[in-house]
C-alpha atoms as a PDB file:
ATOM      1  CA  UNK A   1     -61.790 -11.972  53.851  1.00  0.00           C
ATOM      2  CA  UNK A   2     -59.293  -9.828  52.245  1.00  0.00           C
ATOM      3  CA  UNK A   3     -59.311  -8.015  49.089  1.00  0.00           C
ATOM      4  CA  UNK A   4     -56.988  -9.456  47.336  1.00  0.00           C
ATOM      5  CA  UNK A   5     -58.786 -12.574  47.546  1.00  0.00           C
ATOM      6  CA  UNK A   6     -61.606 -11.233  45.090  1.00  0.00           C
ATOM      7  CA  UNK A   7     -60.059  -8.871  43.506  1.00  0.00           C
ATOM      8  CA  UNK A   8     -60.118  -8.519  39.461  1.00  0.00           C
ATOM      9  CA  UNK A   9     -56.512  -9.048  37.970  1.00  0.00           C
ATOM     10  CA  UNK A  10     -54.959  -7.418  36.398  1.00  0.00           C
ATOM     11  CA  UNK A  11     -56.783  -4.171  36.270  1.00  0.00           C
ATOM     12  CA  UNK A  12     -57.759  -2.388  33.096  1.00  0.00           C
ATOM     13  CA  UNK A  13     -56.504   1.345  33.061  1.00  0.00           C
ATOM     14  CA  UNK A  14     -55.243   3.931  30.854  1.00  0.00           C
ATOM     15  CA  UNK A  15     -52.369   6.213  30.859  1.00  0.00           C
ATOM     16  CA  UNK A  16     -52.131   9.937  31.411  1.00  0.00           C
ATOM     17  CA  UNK A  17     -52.625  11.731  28.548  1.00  0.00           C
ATOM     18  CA  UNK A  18     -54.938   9.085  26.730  1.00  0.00           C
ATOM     19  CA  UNK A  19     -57.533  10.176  24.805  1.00  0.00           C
ATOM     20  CA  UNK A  20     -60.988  10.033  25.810  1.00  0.00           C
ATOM     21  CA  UNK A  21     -62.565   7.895  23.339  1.00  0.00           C
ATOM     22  CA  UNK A  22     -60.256   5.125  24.647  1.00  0.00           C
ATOM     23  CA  UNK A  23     -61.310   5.761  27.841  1.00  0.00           C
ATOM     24  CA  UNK A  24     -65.474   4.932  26.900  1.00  0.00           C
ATOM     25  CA  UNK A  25     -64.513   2.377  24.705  1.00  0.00           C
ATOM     26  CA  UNK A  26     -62.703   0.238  27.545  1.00  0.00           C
ATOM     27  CA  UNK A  27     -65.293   0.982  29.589  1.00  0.00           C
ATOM     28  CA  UNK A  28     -68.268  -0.073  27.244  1.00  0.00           C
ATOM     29  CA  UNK A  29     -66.332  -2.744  25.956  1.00  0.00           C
ATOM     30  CA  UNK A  30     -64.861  -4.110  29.111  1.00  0.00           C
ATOM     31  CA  UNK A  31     -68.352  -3.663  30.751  1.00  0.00           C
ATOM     32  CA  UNK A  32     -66.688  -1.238  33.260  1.00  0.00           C
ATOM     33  CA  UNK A  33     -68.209   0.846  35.729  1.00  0.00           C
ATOM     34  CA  UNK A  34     -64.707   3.072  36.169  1.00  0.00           C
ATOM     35  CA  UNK A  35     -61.266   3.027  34.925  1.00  0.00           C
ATOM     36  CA  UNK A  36     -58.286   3.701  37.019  1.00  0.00           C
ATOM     37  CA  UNK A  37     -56.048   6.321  35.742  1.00  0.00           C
ATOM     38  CA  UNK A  38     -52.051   5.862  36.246  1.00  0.00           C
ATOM     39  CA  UNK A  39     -48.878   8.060  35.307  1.00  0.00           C
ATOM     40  CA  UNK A  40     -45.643   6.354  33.939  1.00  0.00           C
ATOM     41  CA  UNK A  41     -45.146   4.494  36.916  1.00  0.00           C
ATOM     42  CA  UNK A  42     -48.156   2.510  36.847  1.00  0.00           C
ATOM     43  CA  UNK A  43     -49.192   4.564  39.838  1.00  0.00           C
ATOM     44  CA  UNK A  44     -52.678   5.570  40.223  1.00  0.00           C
ATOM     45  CA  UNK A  45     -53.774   9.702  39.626  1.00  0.00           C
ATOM     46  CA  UNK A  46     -57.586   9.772  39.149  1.00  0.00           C
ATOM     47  CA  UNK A  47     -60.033   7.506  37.914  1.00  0.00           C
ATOM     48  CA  UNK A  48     -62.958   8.082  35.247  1.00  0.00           C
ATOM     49  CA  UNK A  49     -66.584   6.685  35.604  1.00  0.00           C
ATOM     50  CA  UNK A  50     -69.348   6.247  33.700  1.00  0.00           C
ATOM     51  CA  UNK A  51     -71.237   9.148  35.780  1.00  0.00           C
ATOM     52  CA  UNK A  52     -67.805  11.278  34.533  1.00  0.00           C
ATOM     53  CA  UNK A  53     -69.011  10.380  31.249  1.00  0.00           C
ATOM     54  CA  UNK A  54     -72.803  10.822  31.132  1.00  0.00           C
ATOM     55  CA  UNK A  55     -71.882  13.982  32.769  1.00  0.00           C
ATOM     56  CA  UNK A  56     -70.578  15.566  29.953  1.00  0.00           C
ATOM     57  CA  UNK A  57     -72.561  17.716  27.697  1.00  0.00           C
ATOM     58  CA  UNK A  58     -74.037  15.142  25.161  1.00  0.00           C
ATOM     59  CA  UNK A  59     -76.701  16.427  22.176  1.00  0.00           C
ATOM     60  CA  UNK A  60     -80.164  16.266  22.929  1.00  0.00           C
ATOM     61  CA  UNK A  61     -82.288  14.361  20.311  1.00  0.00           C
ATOM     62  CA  UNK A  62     -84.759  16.802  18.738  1.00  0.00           C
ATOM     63  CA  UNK A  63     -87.085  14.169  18.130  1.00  0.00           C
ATOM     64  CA  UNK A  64     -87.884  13.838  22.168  1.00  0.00           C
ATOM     65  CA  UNK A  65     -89.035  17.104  22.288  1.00  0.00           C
ATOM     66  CA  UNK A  66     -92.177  18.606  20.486  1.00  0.00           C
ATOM     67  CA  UNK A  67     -91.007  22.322  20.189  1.00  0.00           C
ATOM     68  CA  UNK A  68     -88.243  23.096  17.841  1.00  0.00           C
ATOM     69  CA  UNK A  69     -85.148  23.370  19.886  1.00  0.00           C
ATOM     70  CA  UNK A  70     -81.760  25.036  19.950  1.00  0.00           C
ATOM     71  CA  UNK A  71     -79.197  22.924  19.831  1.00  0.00           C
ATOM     72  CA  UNK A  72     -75.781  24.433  20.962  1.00  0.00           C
ATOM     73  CA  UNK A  73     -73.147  21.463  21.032  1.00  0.00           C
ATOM     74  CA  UNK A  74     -70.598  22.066  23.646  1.00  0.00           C
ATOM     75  CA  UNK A  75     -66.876  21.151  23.759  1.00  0.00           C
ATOM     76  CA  UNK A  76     -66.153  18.057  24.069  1.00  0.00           C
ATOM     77  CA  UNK A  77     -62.852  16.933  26.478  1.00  0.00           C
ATOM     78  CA  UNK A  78     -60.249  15.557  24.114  1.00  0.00           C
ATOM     79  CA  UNK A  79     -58.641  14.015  27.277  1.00  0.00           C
ATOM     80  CA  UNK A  80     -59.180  11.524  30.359  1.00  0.00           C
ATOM     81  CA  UNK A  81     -57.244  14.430  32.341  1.00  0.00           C
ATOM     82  CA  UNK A  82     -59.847  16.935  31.665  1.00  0.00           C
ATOM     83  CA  UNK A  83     -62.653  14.177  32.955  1.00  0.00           C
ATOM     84  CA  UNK A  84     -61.110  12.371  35.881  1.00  0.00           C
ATOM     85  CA  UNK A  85     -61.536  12.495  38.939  1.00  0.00           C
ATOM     86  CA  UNK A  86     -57.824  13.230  40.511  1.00  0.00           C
ATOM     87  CA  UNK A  87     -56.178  11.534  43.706  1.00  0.00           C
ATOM     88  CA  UNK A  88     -59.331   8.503  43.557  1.00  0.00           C
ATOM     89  CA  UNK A  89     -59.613   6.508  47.200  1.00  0.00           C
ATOM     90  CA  UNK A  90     -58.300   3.317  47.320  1.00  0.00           C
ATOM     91  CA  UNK A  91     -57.626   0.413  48.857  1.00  0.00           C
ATOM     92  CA  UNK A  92     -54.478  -1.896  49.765  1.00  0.00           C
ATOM     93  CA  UNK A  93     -54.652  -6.075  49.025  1.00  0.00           C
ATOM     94  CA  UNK A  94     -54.752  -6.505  52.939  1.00  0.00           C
ATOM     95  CA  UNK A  95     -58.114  -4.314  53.093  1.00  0.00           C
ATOM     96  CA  UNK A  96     -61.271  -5.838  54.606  1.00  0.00           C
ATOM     97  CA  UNK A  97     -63.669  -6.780  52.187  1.00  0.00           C
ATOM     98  CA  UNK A  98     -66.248  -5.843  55.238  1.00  0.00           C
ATOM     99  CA  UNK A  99     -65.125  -2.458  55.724  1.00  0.00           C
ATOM    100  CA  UNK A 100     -64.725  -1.983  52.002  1.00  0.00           C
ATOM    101  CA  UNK A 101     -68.627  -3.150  51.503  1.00  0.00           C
ATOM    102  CA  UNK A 102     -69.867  -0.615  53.665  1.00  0.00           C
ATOM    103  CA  UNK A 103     -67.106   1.985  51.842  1.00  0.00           C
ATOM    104  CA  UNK A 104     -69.324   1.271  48.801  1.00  0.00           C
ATOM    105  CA  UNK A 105     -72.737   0.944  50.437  1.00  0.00           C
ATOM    106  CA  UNK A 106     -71.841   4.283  52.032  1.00  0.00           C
ATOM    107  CA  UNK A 107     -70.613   6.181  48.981  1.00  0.00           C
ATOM    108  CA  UNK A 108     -72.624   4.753  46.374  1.00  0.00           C
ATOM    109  CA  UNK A 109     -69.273   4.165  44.537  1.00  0.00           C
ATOM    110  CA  UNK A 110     -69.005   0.786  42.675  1.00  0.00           C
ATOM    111  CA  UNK A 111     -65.572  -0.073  42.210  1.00  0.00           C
ATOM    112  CA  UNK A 112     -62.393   1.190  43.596  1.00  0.00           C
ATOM    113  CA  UNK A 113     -58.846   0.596  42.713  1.00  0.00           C
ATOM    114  CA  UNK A 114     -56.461  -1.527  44.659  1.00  0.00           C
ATOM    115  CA  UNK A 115     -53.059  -0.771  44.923  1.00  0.00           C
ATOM    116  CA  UNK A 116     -49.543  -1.515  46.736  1.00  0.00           C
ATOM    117  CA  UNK A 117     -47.581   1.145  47.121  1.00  0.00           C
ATOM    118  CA  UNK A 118     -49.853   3.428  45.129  1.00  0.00           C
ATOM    119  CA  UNK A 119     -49.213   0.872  42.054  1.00  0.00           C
ATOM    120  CA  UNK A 120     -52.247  -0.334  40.236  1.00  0.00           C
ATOM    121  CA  UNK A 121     -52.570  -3.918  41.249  1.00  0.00           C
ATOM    122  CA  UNK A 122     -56.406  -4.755  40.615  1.00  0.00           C
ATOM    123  CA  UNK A 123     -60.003  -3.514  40.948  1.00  0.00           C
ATOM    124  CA  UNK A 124     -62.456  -4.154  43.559  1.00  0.00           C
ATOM    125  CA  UNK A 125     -66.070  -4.098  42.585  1.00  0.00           C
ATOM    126  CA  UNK A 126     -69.606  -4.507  44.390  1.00  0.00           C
ATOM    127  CA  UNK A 127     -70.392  -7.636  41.831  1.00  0.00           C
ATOM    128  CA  UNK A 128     -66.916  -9.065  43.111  1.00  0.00           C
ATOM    129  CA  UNK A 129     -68.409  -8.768  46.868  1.00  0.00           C
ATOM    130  CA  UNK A 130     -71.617 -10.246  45.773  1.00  0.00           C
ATOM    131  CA  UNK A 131     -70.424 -13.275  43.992  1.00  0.00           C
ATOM    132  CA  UNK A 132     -68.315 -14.209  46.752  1.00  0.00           C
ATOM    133  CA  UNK A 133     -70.934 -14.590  49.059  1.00  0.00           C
ATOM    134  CA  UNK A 134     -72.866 -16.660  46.689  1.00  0.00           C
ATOM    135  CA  UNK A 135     -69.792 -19.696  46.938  1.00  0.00           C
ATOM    136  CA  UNK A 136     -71.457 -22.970  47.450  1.00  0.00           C
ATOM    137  CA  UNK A 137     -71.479 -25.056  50.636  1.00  0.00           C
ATOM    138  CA  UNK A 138     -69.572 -27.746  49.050  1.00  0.00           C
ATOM    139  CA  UNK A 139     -66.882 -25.345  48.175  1.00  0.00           C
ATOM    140  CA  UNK A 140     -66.459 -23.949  51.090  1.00  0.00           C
ATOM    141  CA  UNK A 141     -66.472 -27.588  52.837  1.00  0.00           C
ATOM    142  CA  UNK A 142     -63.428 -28.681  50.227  1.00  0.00           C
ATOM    143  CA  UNK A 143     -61.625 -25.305  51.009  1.00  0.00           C
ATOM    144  CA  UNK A 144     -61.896 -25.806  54.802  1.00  0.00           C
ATOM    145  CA  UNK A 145     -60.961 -29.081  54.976  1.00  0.00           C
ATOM    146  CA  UNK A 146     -57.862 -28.945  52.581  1.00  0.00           C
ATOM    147  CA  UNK A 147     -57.058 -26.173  54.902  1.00  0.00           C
ATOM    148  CA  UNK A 148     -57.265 -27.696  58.045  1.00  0.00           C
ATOM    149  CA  UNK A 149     -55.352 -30.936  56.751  1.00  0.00           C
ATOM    150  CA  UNK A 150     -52.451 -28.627  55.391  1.00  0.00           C
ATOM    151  CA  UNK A 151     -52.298 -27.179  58.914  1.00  0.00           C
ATOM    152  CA  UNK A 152     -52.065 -30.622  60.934  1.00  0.00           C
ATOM    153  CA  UNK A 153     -55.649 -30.574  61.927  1.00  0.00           C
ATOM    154  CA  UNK A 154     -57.038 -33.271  59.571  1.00  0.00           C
ATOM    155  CA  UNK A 155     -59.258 -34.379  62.561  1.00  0.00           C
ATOM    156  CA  UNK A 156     -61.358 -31.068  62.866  1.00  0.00           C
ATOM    157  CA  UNK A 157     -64.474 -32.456  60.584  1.00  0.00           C
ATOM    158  CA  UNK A 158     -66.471 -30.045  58.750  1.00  0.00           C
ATOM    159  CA  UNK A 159     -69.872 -29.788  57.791  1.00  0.00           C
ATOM    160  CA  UNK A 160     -70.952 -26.729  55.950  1.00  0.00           C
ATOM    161  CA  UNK A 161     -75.237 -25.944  55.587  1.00  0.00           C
ATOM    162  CA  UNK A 162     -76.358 -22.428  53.288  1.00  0.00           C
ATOM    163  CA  UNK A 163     -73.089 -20.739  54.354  1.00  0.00           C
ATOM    164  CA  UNK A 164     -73.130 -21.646  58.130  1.00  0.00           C
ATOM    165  CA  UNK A 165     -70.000 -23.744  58.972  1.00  0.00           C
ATOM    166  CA  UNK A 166     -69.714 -26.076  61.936  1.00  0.00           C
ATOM    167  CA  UNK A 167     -66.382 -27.179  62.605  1.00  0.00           C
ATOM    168  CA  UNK A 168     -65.690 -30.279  65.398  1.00  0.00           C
ATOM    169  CA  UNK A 169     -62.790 -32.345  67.000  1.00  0.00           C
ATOM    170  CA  UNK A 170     -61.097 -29.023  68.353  1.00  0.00           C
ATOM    171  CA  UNK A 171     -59.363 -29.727  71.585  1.00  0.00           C
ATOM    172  CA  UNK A 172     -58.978 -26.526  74.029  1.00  0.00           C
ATOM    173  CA  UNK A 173     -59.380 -22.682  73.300  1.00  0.00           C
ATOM    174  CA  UNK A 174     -56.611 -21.930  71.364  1.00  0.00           C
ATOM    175  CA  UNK A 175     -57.926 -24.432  68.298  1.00  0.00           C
ATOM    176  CA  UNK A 176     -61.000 -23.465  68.562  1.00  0.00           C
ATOM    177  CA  UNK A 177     -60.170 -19.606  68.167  1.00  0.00           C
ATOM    178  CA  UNK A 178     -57.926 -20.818  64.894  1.00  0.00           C
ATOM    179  CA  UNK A 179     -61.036 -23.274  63.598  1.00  0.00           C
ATOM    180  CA  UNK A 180     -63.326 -19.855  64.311  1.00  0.00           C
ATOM    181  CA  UNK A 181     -60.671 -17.245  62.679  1.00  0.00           C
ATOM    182  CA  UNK A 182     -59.601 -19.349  59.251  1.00  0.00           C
ATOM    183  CA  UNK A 183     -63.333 -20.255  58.863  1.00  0.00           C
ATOM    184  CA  UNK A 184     -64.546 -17.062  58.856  1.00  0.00           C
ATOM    185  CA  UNK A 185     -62.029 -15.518  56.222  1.00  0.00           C
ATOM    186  CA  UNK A 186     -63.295 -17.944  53.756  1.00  0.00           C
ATOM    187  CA  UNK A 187     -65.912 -15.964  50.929  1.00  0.00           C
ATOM    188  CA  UNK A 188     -69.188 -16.992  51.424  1.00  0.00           C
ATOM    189  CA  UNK A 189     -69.161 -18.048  54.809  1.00  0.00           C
ATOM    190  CA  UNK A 190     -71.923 -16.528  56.675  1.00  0.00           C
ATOM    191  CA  UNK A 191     -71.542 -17.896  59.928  1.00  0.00           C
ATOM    192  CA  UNK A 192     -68.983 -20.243  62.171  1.00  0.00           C
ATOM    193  CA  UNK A 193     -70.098 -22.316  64.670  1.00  0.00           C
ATOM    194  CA  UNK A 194     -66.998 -24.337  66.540  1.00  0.00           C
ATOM    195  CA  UNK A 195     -67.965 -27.604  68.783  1.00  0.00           C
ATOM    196  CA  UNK A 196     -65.789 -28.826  71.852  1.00  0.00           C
ATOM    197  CA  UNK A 197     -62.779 -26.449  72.607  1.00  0.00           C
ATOM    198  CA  UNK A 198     -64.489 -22.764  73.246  1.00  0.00           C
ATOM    199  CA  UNK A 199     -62.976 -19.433  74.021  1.00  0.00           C
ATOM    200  CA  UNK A 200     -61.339 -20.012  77.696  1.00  0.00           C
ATOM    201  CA  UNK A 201     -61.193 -23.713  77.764  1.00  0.00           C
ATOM    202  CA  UNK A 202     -58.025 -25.363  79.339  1.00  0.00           C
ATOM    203  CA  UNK A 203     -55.250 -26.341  76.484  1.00  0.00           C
ATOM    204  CA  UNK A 204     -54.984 -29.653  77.398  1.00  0.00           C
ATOM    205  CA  UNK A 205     -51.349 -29.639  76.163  1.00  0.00           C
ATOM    206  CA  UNK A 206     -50.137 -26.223  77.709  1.00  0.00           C
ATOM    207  CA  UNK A 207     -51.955 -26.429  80.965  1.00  0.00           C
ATOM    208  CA  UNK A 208     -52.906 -23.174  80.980  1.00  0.00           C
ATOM    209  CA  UNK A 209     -56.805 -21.784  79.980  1.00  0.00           C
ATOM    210  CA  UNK A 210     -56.660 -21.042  76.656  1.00  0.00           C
ATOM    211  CA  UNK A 211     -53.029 -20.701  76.809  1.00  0.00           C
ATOM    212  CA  UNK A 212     -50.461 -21.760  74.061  1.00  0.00           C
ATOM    213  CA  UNK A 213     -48.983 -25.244  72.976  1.00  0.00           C
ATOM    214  CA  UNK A 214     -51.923 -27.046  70.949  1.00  0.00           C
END
């Protein structure tokens, strides 16, 4: 699957120069866990987080503590610039949402900002991830099959079971590698199994084993 199959769109940001209070209100409001920062050109230069946020010097509540305290409030950043953090990773639309997972399992991070060109063009999340692999069987069945018929293989039946797809009818090696590879790509399919044509078979219309023409 790629990203910009799950991707959100389009992508709240801010601007350069924005004030900070924007900044937490789109990202309370919005439910946000960070907001891309962009120049001018829609391009992306940093990103601000909620951890970029709770970071920041806040007042402690005198009432949490039982000895009189000091409280010295510190200066608080009047701008996003002064918060973000500058030249954030991201990812292009023809990422893989696999290698992107374990980006985020990896890093802890949980969004990132997708972009063509370095130009803003949606947000990537860990909830996006999860809720695609939670896409029911019958779904994934209609998908496949409106697929398949749109390619010319109307005959390859599919039967799909918690995720795990089973396609049949495929005649030789070279369908059953296509059956195996668009069946795969489709969010929240957990496994492929493809009946009759296998890896290596003989194409029955090339002549050759696993060779072109079907």
């Amino acid at each position: 699957m790629l990203v910009r199959e799950l991707m959100t769109v389009p992508a709240h940001s801010v601007r350069t120069g924005s004030t900070l209070e924007l900044a937490i209100q789109l990202l309370a409001r919005a439910k946000l866990s960070a907001l891309p920062v962009v120049d001018a050109d829609h391009r992306v230069v940093g990103i601000v987080s909620e951890a970029d946020i709770l970071r920041l010097h806040l007042t402690p509540d005198p009432r949490a503590h039982l000895r009189p305290m000091e409280i010295e409030a510190g200066p608080w950043p009047q701008l996003v610039d002064e918060v973000m953090t500058p030249d954030p990773v991201t990812v292009l639309e023809t990422s893989d949402v696999a290698e992107l997972g374990q980006l985020l399992a990896d890093t802890g991070w949980k969004s990132v900002p997708v972009t063509r060109d370095r130009v803003l063009v949606g947000m990537v999340s860990r909830s996006d991830i999860l809720r695609s692999m939670t896409t029911s069987d019958s779904v994934i069945r209609r998908h496949l099959t409106r697929e398949f018929a749109a390619l010319g293989r109307a005959r390859w039946s599919v039967s799909v079971a918690e995720g795990e797809v089973t396609v049949s009818g495929t005649r030789g090696g070279r369908e059953a590698r296509l059956a195996q590879v668009m069946a795969s790509a489709v969010a929240g399919v957990r496994r492929v199994v493809v009946t009759g044509g296998v890896v290596g078979d003989q194409d029955p219309s090339s002549g050759q084993p696993g060779g072109a023409g079907a």
